[in-house]
C-alpha atoms as a PDB file:
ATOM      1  CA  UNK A   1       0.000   0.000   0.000  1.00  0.00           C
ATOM      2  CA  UNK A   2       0.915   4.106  -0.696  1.00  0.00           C
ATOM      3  CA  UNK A   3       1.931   5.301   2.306  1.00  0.00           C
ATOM      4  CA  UNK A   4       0.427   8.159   3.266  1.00  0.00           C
ATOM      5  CA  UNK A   5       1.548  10.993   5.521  1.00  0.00           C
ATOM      6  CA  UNK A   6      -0.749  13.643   6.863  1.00  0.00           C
ATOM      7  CA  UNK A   7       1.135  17.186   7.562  1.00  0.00           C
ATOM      8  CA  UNK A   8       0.187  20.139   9.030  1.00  0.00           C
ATOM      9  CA  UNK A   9       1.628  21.699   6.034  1.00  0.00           C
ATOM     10  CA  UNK A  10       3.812  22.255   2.857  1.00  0.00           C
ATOM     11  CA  UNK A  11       6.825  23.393   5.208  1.00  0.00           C
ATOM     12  CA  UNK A  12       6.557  20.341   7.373  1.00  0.00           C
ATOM     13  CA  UNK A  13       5.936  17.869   4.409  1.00  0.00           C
ATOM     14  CA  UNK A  14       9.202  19.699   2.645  1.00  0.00           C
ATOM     15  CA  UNK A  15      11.429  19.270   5.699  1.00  0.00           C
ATOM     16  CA  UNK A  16      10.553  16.128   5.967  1.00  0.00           C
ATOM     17  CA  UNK A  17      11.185  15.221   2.133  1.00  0.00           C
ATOM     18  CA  UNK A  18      14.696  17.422   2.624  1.00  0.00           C
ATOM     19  CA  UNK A  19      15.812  15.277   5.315  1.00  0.00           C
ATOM     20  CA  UNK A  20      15.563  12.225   3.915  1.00  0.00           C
ATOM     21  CA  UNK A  21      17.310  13.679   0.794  1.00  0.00           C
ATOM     22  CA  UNK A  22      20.100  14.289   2.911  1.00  0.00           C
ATOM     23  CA  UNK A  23      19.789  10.893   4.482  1.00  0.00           C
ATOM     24  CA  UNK A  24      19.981   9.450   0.634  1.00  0.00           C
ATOM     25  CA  UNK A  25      23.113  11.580  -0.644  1.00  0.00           C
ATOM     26  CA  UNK A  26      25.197  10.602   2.435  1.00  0.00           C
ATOM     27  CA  UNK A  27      24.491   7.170   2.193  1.00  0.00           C
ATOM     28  CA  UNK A  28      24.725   7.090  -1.912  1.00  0.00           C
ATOM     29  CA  UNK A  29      26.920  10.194  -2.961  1.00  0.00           C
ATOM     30  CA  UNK A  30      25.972   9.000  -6.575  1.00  0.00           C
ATOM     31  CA  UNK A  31      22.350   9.345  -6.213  1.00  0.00           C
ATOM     32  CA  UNK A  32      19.708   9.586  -8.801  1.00  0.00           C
ATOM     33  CA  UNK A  33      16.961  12.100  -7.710  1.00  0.00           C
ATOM     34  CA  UNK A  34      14.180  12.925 -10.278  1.00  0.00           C
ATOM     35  CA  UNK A  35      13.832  16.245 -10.567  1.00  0.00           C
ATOM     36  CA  UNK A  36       9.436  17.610 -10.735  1.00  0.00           C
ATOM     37  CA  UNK A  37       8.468  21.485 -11.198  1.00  0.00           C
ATOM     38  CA  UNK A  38       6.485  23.745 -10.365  1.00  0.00           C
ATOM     39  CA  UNK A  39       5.601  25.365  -7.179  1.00  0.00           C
ATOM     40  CA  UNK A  40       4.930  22.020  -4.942  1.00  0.00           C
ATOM     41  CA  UNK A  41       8.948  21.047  -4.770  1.00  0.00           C
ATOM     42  CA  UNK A  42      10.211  24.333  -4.507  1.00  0.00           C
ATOM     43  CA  UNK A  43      10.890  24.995  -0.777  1.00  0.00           C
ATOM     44  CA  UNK A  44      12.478  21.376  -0.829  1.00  0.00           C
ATOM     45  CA  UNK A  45      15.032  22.288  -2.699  1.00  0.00           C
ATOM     46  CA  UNK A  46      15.532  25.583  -0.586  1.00  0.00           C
ATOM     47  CA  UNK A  47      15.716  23.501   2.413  1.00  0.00           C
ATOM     48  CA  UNK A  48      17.649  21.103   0.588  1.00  0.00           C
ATOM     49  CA  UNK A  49      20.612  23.626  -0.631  1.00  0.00           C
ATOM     50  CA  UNK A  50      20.283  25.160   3.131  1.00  0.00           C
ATOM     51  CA  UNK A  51      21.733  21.936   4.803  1.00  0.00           C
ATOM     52  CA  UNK A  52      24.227  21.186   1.952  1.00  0.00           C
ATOM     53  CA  UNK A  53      25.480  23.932   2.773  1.00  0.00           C
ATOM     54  CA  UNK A  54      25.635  23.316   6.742  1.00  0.00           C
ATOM     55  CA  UNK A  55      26.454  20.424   6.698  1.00  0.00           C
ATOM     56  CA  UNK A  56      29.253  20.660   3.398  1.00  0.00           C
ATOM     57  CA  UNK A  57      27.747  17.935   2.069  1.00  0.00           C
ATOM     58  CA  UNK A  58      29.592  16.653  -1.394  1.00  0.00           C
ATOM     59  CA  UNK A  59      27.040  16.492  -4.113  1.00  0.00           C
ATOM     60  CA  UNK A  60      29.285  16.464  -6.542  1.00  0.00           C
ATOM     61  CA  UNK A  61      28.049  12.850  -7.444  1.00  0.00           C
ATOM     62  CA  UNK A  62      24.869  13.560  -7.652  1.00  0.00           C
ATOM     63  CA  UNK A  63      22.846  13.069 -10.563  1.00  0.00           C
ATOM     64  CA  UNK A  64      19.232  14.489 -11.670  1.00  0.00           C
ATOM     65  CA  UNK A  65      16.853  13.803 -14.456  1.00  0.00           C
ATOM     66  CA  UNK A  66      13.778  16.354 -14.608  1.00  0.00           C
ATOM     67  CA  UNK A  67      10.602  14.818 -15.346  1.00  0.00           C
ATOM     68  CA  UNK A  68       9.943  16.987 -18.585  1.00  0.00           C
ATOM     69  CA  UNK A  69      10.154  20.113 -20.681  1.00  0.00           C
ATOM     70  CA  UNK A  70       8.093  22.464 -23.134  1.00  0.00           C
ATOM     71  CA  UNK A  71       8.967  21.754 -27.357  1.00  0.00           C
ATOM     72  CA  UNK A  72       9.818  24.877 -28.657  1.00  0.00           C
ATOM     73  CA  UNK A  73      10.247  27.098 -25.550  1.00  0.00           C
ATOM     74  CA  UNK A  74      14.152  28.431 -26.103  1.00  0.00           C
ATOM     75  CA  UNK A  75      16.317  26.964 -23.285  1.00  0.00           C
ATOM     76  CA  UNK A  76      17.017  30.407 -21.897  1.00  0.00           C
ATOM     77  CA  UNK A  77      13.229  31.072 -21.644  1.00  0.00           C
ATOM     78  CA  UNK A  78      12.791  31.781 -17.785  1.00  0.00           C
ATOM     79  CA  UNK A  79      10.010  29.330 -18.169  1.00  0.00           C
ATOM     80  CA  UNK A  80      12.142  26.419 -19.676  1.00  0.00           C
ATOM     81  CA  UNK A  81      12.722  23.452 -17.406  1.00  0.00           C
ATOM     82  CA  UNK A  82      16.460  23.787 -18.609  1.00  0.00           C
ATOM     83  CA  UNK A  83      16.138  27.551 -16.938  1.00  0.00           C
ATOM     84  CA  UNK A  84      14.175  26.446 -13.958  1.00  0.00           C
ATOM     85  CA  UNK A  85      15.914  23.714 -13.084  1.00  0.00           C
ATOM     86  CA  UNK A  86      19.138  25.088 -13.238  1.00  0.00           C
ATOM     87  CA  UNK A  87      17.812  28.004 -11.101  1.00  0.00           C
ATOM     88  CA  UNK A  88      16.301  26.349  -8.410  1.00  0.00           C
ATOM     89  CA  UNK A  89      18.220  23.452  -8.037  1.00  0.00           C
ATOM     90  CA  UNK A  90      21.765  22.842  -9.822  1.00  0.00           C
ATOM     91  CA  UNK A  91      23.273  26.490  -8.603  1.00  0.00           C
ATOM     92  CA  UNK A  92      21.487  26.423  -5.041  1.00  0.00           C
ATOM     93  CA  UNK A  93      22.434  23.023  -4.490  1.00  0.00           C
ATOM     94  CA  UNK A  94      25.619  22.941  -6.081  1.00  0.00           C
ATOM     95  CA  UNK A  95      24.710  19.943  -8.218  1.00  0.00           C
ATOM     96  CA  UNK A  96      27.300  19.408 -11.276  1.00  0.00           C
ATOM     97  CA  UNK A  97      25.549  21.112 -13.816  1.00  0.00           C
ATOM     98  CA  UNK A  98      26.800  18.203 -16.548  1.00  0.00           C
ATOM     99  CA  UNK A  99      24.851  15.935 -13.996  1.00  0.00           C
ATOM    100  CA  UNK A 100      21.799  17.641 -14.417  1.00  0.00           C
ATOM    101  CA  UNK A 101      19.466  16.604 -17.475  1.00  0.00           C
ATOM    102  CA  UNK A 102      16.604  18.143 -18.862  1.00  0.00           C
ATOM    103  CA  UNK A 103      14.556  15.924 -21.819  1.00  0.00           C
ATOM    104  CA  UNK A 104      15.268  17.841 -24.993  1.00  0.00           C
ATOM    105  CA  UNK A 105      12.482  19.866 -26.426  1.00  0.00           C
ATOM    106  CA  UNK A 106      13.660  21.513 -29.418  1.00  0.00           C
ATOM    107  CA  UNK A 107      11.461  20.648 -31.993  1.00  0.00           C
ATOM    108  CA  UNK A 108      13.771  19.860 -34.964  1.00  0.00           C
ATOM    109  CA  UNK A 109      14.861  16.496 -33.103  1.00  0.00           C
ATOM    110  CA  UNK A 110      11.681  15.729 -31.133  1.00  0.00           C
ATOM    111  CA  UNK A 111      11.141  12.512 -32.574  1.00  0.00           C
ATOM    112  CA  UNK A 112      13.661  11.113 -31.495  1.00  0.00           C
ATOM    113  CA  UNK A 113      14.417  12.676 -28.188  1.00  0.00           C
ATOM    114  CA  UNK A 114      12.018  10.434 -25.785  1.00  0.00           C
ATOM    115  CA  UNK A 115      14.491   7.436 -26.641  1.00  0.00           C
ATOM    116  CA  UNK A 116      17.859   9.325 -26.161  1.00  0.00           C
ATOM    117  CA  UNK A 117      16.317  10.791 -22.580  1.00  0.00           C
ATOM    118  CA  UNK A 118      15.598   6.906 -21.695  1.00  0.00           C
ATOM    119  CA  UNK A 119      18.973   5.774 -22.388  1.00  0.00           C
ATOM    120  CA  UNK A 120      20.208   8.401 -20.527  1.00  0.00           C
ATOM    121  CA  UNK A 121      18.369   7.253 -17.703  1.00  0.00           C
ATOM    122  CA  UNK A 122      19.217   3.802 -18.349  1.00  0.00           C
ATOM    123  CA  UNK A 123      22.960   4.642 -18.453  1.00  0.00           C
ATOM    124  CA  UNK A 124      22.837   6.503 -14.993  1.00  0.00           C
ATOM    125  CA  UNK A 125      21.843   2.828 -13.388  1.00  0.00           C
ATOM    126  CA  UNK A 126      17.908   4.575 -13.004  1.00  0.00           C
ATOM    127  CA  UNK A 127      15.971   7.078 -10.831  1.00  0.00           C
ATOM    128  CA  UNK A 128      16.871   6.425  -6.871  1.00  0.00           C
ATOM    129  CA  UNK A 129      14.194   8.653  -5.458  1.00  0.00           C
ATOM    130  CA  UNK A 130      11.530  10.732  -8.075  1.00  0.00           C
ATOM    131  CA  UNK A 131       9.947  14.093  -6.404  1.00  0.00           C
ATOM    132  CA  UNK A 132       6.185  14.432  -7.776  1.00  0.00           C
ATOM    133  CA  UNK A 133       3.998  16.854  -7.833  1.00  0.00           C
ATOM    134  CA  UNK A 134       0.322  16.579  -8.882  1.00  0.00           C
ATOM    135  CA  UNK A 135      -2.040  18.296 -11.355  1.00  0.00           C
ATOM    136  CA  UNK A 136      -5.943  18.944  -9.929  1.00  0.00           C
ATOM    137  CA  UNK A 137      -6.784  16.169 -12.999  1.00  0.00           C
ATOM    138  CA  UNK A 138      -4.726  14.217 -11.711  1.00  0.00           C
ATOM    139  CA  UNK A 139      -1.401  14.057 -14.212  1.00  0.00           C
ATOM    140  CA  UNK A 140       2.120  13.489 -13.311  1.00  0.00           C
ATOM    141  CA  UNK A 141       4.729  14.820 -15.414  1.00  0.00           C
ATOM    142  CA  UNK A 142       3.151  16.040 -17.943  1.00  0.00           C
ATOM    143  CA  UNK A 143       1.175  12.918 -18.774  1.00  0.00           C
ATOM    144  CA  UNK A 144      -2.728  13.914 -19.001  1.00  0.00           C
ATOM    145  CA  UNK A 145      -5.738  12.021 -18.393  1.00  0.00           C
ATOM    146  CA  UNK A 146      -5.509   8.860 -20.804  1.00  0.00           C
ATOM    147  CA  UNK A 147      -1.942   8.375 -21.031  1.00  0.00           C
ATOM    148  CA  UNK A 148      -1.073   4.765 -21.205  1.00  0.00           C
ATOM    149  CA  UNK A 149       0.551   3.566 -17.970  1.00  0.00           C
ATOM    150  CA  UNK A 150       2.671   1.508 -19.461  1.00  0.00           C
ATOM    151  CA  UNK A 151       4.210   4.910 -21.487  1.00  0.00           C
ATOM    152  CA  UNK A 152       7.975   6.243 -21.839  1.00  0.00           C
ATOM    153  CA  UNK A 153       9.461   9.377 -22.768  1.00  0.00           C
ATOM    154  CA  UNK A 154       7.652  11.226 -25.126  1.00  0.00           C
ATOM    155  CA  UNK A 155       6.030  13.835 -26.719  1.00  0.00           C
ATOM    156  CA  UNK A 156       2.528  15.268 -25.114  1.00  0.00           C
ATOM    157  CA  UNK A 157      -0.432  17.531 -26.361  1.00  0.00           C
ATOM    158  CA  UNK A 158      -1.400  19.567 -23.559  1.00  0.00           C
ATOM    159  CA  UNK A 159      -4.727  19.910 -22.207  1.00  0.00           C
ATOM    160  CA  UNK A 160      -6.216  23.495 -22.297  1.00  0.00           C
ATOM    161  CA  UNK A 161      -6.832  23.368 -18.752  1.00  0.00           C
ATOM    162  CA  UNK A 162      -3.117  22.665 -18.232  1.00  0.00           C
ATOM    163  CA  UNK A 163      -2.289  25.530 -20.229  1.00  0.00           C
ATOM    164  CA  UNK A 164      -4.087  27.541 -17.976  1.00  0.00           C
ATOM    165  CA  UNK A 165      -3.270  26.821 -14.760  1.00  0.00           C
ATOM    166  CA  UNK A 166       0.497  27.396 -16.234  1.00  0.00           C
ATOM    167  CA  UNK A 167      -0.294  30.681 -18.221  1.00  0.00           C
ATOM    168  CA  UNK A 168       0.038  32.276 -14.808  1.00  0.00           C
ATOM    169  CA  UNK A 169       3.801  32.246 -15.717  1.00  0.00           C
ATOM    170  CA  UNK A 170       3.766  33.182 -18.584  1.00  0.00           C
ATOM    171  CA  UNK A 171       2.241  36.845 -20.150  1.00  0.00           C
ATOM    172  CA  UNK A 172      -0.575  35.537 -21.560  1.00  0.00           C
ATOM    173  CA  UNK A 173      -2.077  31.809 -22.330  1.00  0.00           C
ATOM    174  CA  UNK A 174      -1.023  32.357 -25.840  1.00  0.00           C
ATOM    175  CA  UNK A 175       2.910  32.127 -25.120  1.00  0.00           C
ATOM    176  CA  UNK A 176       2.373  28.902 -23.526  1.00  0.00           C
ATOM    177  CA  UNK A 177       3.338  25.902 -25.678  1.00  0.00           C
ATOM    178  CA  UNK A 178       1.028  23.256 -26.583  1.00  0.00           C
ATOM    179  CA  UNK A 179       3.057  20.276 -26.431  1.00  0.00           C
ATOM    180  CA  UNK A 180       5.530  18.802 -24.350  1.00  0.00           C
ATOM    181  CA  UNK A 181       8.350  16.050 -23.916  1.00  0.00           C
ATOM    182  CA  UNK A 182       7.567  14.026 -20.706  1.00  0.00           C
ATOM    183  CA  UNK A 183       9.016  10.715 -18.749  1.00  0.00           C
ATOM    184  CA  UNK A 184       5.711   8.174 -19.370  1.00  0.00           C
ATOM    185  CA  UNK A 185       4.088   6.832 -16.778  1.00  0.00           C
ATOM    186  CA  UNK A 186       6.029   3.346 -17.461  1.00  0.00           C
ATOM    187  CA  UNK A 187       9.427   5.306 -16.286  1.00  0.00           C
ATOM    188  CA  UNK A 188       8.282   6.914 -13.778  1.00  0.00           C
ATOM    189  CA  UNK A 189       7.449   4.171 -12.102  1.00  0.00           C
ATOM    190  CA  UNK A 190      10.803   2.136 -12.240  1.00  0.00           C
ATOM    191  CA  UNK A 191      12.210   4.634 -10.286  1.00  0.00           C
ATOM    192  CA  UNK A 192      12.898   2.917  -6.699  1.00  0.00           C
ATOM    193  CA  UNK A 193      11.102   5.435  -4.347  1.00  0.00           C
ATOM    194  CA  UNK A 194       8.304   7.724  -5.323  1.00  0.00           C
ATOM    195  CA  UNK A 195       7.495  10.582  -2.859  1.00  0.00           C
ATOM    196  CA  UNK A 196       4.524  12.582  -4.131  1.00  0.00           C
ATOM    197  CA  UNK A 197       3.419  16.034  -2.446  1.00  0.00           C
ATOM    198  CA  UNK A 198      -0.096  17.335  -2.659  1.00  0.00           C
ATOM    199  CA  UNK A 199      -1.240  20.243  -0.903  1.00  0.00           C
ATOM    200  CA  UNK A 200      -4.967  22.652  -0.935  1.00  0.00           C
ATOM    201  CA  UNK A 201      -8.246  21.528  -1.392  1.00  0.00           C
ATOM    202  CA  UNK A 202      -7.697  22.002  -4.758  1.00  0.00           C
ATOM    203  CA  UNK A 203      -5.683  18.924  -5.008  1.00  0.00           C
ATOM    204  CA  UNK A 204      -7.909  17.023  -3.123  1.00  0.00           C
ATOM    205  CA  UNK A 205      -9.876  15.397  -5.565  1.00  0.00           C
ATOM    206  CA  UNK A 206      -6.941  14.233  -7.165  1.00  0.00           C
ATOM    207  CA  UNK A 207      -5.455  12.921  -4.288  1.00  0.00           C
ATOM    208  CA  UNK A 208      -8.937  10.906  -3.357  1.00  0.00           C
ATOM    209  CA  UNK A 209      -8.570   9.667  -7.251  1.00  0.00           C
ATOM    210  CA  UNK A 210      -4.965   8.766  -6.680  1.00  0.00           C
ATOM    211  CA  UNK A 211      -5.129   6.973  -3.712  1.00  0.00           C
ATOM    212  CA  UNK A 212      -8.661   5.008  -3.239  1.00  0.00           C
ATOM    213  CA  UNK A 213      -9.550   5.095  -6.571  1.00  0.00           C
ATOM    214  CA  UNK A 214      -9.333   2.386  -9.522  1.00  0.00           C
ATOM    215  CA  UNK A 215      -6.076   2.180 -11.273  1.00  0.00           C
ATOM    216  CA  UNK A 216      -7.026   4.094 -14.421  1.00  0.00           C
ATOM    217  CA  UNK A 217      -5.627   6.031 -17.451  1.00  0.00           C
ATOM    218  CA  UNK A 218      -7.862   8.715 -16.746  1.00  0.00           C
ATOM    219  CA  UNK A 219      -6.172   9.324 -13.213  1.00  0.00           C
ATOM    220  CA  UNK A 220      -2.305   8.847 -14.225  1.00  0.00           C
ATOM    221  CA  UNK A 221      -1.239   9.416 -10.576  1.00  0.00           C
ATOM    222  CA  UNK A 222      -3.240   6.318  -9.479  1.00  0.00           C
ATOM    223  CA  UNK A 223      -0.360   4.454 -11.467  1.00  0.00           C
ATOM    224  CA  UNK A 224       1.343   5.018  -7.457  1.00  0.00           C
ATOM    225  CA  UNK A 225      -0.717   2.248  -6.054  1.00  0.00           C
ATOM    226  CA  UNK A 226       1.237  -0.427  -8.506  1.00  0.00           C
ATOM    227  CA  UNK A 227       4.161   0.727  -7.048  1.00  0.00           C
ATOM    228  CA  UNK A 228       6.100  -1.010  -4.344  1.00  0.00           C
ATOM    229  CA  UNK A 229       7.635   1.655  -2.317  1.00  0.00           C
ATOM    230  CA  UNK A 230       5.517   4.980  -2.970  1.00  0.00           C
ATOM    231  CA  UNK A 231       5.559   7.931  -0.048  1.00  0.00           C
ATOM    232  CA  UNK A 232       2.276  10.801  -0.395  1.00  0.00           C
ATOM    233  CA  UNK A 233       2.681  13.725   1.864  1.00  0.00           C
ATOM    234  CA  UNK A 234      -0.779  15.639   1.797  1.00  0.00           C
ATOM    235  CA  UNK A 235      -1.938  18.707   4.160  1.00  0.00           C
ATOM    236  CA  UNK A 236      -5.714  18.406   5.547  1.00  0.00           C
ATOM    237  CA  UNK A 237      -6.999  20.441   2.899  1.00  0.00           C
ATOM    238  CA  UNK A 238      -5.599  17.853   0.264  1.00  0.00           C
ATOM    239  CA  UNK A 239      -6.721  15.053   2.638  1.00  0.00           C
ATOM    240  CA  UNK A 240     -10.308  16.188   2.893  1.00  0.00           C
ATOM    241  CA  UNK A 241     -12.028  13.444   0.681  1.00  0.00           C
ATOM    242  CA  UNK A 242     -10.091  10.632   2.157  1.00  0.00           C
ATOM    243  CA  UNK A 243     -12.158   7.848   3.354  1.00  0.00           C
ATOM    244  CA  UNK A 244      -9.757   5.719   4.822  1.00  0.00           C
ATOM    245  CA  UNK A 245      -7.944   8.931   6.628  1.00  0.00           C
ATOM    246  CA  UNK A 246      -7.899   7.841   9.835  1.00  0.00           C
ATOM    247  CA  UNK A 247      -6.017   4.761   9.333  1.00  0.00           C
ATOM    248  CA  UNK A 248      -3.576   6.606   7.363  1.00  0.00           C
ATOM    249  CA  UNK A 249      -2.788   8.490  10.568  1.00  0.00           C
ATOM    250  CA  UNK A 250      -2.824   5.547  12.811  1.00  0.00           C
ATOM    251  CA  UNK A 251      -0.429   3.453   9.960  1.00  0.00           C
ATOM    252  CA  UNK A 252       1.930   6.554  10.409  1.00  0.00           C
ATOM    253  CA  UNK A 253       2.418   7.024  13.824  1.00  0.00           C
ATOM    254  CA  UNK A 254       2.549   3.465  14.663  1.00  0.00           C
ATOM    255  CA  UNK A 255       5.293   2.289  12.161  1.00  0.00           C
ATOM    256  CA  UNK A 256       7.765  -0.082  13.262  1.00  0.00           C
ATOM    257  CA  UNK A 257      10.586   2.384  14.042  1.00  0.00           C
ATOM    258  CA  UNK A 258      13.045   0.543  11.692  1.00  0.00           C
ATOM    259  CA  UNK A 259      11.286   1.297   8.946  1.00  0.00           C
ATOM    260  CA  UNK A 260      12.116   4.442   6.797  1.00  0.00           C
ATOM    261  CA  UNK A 261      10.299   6.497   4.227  1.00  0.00           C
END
């Protein structure tokens, strides 16, 4: 089963996530952390580059592999996974930038960049731990409602409603690109550990979707319960149409204290 972890909010859920980053990179200096974006991960990685820092931890090592990027948004494009990745988390961090990899979305090569971004992957040995975010429908990456769960890298139309919820970085919903390059579902899910953060009531249906409801196309995020080692860290608002909430709770505070996230 998901485990699921209750939080009074997004700071305590990202401290929590942070620390057992940490935990990871000193016990595997070479680790493989799947990089989401948006504004769910965000004060991870602040907390994240905070006790590198501290500490002078070596993440020299480390390795990340972001989840997806826009075709045809210009790499320097503040809104360009390439851009936002590298600002939030390769130069706060201190990650090796050469370590840090960003599927390809320039449109003359598209066709073929899904397979070079999964032999990338393959190459690094795979995806230790994968940070996820999740969209109010439901998606993951940037796979929508319908993608196959059995998909890989590849290239995604966007739903209008995604486009909308994202023009609010951008200066208008016309200058946001209508297709993307995304891991699938399928390679998301061989990473080892999945730790997905949901929080707002606006996320709540999703969550409900994701964690009680059938395993369906039409929920990618639901793709979590095949998985054997998947973490959710929700706030009440995002817990709200839980039914089985209270065991949840009890699950978490009463797990054997040898066993980790």
């Amino acid at each position: 089963m998901t485990e699921v972890v209750v939080v009074k909010n997004k700071a305590q859920a990202s401290r929590i996530v942070s620390d057992l980053l940490v935990k990871s990179i000193l016990k595997n200096p070479k680790l493989v952390l799947g990089l989401a974006t948006g504004s769910t991960p965000l004060e991870v990685y602040k907390m994240l580059a905070s006790s590198v820092k501290k500490q002078g931890i070596d993440v020299s090592g480390v390795r990340g592999f972001a989840l997806d990027e826009y075709v045809a948004l210009p790499k320097g494009h503040h809104e360009s996974y390439h851009f936002v990745i590298n600002s939030t988390v390769v130069q706060p961090i201190g990650l090796t930038p050469e370590n840090a990899h960003v599927p390809s979305g320039d449109a003359s090569t598209i066709q073929r960049a899904g397979a070079e971004y999964e032999e990338l992957i393959k190459a690094s040995g795979g995806v230790d731990v994968q940070i996820l975010g999740i969209g109010t429908d439901g998606h993951i990456g940037f796979n929508e409602p319908g993608s196959s769960l059995a998909s890989r890298t590849r290239i995604k139309t966007l739903t209008e409603q995604t486009r909308l919820n994202n023009a609010q970085f951008f200066s208008s919903i016309d200058e946001v690109p209508s297709h993307a390059i995304t891991q699938g579902i399928g390679t998301i899910l061989e990473a080892r550990h999945l730790v997905l953060m949901a929080f707002g009531s606006a996320k709540a249906k999703a969550v409900a979707n994701t964690l009680e409801g059938p395993v369906c196309a039409f929920c990618p995020a639901s793709a979590l319960q095949l998985h054997p080692h998947a973490t959710v860290f929700v706030d009440q608002d995002a817990a709200t149409e839980l039914q089985n909430i209270d065991y949840y709770k009890w699950s978490y505070e009463n797990k054997p204290s040898w066993q980790e996230l």
